[in-house]
Every structure is written in C-alpha cells, then in structure tokens.
PDB file of N, CA and C in Angstrom:
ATOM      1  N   UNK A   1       7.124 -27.963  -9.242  1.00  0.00           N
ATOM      2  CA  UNK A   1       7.349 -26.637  -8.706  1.00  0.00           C
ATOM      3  C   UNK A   1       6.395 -25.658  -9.383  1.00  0.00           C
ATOM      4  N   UNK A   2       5.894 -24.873  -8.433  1.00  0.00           N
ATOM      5  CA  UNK A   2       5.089 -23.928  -9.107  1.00  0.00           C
ATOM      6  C   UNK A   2       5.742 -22.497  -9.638  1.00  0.00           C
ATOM      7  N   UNK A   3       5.246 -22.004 -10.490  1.00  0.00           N
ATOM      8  CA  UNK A   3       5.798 -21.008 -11.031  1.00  0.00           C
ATOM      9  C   UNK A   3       5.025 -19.625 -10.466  1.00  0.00           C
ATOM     10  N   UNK A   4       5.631 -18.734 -10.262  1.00  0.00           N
ATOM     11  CA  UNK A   4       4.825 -17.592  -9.591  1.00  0.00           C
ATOM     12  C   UNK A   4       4.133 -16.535 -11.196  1.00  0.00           C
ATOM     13  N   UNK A   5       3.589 -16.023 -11.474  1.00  0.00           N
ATOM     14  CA  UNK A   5       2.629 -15.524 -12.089  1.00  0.00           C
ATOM     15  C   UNK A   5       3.519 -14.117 -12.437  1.00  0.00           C
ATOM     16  N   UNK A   6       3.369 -13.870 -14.274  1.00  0.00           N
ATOM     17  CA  UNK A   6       4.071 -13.129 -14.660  1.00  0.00           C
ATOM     18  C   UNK A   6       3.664 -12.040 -13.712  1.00  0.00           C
ATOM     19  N   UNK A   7       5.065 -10.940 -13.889  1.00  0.00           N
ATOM     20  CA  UNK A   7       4.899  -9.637 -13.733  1.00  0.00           C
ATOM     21  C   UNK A   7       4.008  -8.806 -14.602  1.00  0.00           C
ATOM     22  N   UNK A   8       3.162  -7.906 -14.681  1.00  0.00           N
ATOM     23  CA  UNK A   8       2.887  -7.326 -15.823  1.00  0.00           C
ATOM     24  C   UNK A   8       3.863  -6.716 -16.479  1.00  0.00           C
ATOM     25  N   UNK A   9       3.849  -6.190 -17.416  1.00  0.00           N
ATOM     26  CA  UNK A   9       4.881  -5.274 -18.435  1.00  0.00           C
ATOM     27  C   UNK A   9       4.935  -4.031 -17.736  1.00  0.00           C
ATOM     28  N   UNK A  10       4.066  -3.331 -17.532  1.00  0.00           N
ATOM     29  CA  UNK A  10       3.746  -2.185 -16.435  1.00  0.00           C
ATOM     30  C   UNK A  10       2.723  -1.792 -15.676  1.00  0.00           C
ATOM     31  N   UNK A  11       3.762  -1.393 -14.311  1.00  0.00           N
ATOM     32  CA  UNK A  11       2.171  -1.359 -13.320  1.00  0.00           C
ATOM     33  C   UNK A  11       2.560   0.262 -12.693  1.00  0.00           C
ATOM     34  N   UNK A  12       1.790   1.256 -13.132  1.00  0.00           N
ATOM     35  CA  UNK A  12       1.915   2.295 -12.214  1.00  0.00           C
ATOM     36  C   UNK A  12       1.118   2.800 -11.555  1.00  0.00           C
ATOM     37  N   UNK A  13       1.674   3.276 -10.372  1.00  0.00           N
ATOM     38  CA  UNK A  13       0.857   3.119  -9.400  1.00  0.00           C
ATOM     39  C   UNK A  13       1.028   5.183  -8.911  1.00  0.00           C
ATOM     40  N   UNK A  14      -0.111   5.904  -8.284  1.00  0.00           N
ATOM     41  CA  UNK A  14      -0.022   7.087  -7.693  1.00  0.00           C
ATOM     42  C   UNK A  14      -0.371   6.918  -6.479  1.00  0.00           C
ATOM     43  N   UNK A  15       0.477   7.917  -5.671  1.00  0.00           N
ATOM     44  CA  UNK A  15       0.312   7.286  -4.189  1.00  0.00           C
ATOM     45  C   UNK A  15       0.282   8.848  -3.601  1.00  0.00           C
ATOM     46  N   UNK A  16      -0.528   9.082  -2.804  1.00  0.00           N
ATOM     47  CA  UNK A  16      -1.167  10.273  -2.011  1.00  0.00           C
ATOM     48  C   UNK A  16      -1.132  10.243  -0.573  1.00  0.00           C
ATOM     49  N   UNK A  17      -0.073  10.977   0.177  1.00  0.00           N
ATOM     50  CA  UNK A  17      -0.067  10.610   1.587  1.00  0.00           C
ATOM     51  C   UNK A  17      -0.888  12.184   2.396  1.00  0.00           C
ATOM     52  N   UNK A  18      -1.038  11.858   3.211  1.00  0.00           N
ATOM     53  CA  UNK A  18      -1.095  13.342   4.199  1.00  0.00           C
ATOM     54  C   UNK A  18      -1.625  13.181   5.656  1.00  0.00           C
ATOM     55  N   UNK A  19      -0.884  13.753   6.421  1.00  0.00           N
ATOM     56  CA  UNK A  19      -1.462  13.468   7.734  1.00  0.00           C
ATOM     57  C   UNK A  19      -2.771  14.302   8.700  1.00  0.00           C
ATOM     58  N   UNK A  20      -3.297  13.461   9.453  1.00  0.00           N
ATOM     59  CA  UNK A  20      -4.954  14.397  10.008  1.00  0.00           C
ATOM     60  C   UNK A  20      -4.331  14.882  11.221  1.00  0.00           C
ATOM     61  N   UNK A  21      -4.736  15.344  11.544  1.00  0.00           N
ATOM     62  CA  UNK A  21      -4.542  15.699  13.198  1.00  0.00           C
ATOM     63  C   UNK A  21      -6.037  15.913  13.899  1.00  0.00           C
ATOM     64  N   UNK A  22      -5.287  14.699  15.319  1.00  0.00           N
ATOM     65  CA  UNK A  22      -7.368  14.799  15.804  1.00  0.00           C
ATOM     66  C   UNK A  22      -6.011  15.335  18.379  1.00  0.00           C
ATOM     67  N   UNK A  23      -7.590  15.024  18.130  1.00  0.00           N
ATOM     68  CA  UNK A  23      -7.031  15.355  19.769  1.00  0.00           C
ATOM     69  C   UNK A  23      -6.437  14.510  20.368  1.00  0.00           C
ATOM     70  N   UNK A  24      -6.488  13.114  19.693  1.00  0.00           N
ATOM     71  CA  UNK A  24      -5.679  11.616  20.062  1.00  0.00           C
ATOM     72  C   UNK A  24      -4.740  11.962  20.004  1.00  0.00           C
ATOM     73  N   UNK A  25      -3.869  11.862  18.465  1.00  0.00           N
ATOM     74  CA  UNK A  25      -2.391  12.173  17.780  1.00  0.00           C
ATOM     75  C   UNK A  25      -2.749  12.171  16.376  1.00  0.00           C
ATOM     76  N   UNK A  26      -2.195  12.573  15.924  1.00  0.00           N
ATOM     77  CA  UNK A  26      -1.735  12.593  14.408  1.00  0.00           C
ATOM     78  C   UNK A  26      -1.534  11.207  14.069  1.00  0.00           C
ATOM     79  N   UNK A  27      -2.089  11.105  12.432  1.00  0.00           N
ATOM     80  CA  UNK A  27      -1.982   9.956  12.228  1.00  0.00           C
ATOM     81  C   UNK A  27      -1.127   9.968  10.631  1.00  0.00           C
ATOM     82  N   UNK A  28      -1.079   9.075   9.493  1.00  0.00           N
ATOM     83  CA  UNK A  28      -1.027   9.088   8.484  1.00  0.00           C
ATOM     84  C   UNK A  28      -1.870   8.845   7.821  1.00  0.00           C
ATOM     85  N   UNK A  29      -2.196   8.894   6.460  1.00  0.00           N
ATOM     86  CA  UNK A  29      -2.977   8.317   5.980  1.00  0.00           C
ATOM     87  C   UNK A  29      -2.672   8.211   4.343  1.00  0.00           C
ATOM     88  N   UNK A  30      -3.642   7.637   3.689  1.00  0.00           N
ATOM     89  CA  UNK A  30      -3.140   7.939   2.049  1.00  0.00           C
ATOM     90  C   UNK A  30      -4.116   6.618   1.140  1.00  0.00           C
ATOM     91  N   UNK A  31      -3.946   7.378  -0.159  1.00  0.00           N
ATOM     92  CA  UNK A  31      -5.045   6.493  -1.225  1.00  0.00           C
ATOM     93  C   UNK A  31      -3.598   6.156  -2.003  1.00  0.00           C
ATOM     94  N   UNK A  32      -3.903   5.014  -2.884  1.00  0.00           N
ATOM     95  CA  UNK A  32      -3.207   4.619  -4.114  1.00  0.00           C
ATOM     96  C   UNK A  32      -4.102   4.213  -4.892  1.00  0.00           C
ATOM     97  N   UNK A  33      -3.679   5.038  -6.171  1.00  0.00           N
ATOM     98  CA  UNK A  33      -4.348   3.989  -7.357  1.00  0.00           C
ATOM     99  C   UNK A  33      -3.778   3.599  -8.774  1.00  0.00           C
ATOM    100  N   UNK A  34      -4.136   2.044  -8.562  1.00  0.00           N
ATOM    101  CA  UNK A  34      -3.394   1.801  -9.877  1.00  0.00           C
ATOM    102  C   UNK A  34      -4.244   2.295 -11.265  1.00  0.00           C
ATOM    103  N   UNK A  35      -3.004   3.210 -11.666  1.00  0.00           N
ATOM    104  CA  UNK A  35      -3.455   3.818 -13.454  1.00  0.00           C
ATOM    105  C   UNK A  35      -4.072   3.093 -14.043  1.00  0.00           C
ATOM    106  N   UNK A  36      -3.362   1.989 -14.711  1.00  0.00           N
ATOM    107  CA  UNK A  36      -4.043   0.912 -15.828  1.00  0.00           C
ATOM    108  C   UNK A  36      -5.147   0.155 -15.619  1.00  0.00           C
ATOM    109  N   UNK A  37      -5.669   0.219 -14.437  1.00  0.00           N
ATOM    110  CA  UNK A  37      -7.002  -0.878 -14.388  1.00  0.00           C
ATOM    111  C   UNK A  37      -8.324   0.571 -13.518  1.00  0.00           C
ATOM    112  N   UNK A  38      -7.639   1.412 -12.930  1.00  0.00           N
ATOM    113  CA  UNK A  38      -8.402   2.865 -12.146  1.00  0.00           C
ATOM    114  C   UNK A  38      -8.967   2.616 -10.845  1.00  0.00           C
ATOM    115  N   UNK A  39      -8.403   1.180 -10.495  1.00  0.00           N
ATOM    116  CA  UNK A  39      -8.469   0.824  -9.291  1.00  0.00           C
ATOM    117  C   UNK A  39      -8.008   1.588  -8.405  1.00  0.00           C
ATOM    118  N   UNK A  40      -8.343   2.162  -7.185  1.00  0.00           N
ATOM    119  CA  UNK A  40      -7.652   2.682  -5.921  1.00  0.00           C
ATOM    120  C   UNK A  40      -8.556   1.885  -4.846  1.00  0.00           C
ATOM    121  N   UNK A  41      -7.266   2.634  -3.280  1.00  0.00           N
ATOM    122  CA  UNK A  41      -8.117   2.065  -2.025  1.00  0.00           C
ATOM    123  C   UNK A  41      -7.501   3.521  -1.260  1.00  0.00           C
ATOM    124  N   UNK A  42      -7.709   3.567  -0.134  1.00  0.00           N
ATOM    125  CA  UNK A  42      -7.257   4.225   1.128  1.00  0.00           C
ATOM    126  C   UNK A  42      -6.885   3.277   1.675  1.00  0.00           C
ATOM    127  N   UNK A  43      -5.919   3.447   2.622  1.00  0.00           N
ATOM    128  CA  UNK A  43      -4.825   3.037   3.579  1.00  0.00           C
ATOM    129  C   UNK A  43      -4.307   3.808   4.934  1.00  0.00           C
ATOM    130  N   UNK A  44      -4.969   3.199   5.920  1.00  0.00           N
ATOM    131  CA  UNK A  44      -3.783   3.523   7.165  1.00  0.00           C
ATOM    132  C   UNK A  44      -2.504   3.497   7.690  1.00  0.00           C
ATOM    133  N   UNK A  45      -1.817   2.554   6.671  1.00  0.00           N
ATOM    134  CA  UNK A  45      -0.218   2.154   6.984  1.00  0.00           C
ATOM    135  C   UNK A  45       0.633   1.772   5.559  1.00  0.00           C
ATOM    136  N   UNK A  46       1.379   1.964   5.686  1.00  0.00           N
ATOM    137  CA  UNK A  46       2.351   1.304   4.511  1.00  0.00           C
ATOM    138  C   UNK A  46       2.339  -0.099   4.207  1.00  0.00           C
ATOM    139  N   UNK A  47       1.661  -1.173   5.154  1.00  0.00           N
ATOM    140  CA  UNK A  47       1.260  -2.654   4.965  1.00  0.00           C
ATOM    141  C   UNK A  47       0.366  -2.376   3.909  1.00  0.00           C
ATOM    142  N   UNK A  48      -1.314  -1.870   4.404  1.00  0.00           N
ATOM    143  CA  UNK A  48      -2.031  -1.655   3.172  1.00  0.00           C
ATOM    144  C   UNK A  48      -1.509  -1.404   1.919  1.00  0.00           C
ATOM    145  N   UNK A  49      -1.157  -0.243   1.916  1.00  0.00           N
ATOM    146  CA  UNK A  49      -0.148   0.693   0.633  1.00  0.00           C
ATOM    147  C   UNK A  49       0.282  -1.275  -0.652  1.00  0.00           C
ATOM    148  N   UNK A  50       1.509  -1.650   0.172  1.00  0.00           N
ATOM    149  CA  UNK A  50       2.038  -2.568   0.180  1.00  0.00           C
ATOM    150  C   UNK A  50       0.771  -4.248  -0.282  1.00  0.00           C
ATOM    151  N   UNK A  51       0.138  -3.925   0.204  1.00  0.00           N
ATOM    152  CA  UNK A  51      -0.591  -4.811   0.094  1.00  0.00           C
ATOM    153  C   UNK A  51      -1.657  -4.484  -1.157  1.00  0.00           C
ATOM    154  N   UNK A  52      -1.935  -3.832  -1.862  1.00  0.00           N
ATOM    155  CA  UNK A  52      -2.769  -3.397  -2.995  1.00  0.00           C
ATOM    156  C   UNK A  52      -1.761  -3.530  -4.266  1.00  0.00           C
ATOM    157  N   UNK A  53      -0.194  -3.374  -3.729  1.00  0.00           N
ATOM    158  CA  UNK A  53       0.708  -3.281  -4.911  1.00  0.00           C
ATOM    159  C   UNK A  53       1.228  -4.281  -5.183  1.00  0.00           C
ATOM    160  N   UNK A  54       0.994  -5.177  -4.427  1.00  0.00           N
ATOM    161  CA  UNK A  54       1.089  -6.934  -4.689  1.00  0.00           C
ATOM    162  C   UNK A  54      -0.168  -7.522  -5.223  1.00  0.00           C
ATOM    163  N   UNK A  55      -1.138  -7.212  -4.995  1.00  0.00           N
ATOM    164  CA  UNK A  55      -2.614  -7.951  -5.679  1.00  0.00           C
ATOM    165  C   UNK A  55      -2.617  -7.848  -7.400  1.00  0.00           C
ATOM    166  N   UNK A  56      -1.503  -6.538  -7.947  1.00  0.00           N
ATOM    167  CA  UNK A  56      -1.559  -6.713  -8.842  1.00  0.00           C
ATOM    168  C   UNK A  56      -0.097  -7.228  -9.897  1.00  0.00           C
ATOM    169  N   UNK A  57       0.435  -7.818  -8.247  1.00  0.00           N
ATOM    170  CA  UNK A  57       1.850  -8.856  -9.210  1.00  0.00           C
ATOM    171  C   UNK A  57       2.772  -7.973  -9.371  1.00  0.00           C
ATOM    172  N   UNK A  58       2.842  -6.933  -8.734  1.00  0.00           N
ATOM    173  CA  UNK A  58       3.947  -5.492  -9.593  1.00  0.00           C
ATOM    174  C   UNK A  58       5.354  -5.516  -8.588  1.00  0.00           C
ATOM    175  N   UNK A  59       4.741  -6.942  -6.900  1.00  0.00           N
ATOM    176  CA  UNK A  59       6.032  -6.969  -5.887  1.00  0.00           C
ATOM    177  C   UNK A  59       5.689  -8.632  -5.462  1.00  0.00           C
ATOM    178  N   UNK A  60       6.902  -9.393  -5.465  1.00  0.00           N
ATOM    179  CA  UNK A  60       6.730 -10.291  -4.949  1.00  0.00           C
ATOM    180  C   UNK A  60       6.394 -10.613  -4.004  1.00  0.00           C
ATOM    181  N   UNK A  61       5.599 -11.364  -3.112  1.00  0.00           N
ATOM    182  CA  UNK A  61       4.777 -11.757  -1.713  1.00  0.00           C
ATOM    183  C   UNK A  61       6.079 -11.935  -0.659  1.00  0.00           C
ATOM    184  N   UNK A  62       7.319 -12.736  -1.169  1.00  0.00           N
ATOM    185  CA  UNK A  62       8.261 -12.843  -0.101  1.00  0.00           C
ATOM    186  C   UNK A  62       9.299 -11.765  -0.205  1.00  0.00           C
ATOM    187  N   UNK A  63       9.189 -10.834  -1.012  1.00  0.00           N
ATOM    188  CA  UNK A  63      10.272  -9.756  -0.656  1.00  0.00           C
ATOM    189  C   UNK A  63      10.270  -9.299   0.794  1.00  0.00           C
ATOM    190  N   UNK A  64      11.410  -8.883   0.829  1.00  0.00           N
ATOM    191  CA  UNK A  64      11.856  -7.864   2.442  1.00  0.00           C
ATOM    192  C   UNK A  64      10.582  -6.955   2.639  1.00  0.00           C
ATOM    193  N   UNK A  65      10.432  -6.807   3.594  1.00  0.00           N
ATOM    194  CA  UNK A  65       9.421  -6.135   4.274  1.00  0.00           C
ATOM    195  C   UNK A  65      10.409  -5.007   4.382  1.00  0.00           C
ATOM    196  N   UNK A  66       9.689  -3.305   3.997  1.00  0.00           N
ATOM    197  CA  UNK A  66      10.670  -1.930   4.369  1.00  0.00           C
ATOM    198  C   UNK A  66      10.922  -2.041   6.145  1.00  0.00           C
ATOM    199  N   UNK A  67      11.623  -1.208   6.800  1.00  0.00           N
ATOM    200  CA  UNK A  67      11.567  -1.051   8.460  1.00  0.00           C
ATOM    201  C   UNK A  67      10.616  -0.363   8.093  1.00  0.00           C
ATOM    202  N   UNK A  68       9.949  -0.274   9.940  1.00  0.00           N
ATOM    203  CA  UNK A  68       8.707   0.533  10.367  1.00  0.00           C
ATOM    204  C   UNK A  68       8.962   1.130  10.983  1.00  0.00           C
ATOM    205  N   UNK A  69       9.796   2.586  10.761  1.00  0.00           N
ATOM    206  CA  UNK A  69      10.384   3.248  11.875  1.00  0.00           C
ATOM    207  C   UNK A  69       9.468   4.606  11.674  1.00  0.00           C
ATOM    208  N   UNK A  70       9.246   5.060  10.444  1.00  0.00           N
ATOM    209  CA  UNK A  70       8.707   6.285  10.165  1.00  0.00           C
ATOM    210  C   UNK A  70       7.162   6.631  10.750  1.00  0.00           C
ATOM    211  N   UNK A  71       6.427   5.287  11.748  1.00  0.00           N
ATOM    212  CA  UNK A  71       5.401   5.601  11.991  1.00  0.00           C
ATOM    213  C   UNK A  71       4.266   5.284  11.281  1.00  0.00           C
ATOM    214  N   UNK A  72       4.584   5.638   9.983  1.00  0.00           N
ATOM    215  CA  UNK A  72       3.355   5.078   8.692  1.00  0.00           C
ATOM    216  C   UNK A  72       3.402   3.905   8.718  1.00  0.00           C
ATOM    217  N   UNK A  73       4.043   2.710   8.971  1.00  0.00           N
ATOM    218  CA  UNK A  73       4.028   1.308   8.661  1.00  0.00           C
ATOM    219  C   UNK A  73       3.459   0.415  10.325  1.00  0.00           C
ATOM    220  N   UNK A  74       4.234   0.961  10.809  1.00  0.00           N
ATOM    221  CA  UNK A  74       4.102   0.567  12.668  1.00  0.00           C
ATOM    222  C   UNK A  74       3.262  -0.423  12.735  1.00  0.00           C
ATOM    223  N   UNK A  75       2.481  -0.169  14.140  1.00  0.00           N
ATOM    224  CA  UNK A  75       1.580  -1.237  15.120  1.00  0.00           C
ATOM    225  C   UNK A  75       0.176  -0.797  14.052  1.00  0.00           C
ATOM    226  N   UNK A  76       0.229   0.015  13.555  1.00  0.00           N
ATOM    227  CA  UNK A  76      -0.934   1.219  13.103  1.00  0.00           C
ATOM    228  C   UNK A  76      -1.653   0.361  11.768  1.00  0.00           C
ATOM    229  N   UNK A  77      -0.881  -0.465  11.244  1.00  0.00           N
ATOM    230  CA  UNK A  77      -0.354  -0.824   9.638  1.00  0.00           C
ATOM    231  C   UNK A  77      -2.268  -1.401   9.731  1.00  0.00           C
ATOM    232  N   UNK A  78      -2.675  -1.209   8.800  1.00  0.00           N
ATOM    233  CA  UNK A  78      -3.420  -1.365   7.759  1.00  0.00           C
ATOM    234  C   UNK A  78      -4.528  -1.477   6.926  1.00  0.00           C
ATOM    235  N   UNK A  79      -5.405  -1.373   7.501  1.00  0.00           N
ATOM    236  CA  UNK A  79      -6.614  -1.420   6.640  1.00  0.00           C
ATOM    237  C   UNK A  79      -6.360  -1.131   5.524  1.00  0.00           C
ATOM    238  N   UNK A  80      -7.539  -1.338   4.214  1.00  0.00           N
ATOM    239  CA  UNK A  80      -7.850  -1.043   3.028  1.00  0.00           C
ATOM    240  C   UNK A  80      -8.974  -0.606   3.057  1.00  0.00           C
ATOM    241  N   UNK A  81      -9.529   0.452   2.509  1.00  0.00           N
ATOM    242  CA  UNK A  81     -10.677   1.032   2.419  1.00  0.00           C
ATOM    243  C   UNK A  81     -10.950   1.348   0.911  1.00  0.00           C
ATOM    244  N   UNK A  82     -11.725   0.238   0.130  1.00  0.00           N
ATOM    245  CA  UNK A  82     -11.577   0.302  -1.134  1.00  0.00           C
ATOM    246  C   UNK A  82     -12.820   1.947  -1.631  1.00  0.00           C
ATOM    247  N   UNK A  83     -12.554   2.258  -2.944  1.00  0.00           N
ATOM    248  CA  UNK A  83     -13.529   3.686  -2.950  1.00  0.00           C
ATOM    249  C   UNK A  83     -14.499   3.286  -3.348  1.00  0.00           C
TER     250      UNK A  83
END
C-alpha cells in the first residue's frame, strides 16, 4: 500500500477574488499565492484555485469536491495562469 505524502506543517495560502465585467457577462476571477515558497497563479474558477492548493499537499486529491452553485466553480472552472 502506498502511503500518500506528508502534509506540510504549514501551508498558507492568500487568495484574491474580483469580478470583470465585459459586454459578454461578468465573470470571476482571482490569483492565489502560496506564502512559504512565493509561488502564485491566476485562476478562472474555483477548480484552478483548488488545484494549486493540492500541488502543494495542503488538500487531499480525493476529498469532496465544494458544490458549484456560486458560478465561480461551474462549466467556467479553470485554467491556471502561472505569473
């Protein structure tokens, strides 16, 4: 059996949302970056978001997925746009 890969001791993370408005619709958007290493990306959806905060072990790969009701997570979910 394989063992899944410590947690770090601490991972904090800052997370920056705000929405654009174009003549399409409004969208979401947002950067995170993790403190301890000064890594960030941009993100279109809460998948991305989600997906940068697992690369560094801080959420397990099979946890519950949040609902996608708020729009930020949706059909819309994800790119990474590293800086």
């Amino acid at each position: 059996m394989t063992e899944s890969p410590p947690v770090p001791p601490i991972s904090t993370f800052v997370v920056r949302f705000w929405r654009e408005w174009s003549a399409a619709s409004p969208r979401w958007r947002g950067r995170i970056e993790h403190v301890q290493s000064g890594q960030s990306v941009a993100f279109l959806g809460l998948d991305g978001m989600l997906d940068f905060v697992r690369s560094f072990g801080a959420m397990p790969d099979d946890e519950s997925q949040p609902a996608k009701e708020d729009g930020i997570g949706g059909s819309r979910a994800a790119g990474l746009a590293p800086r």
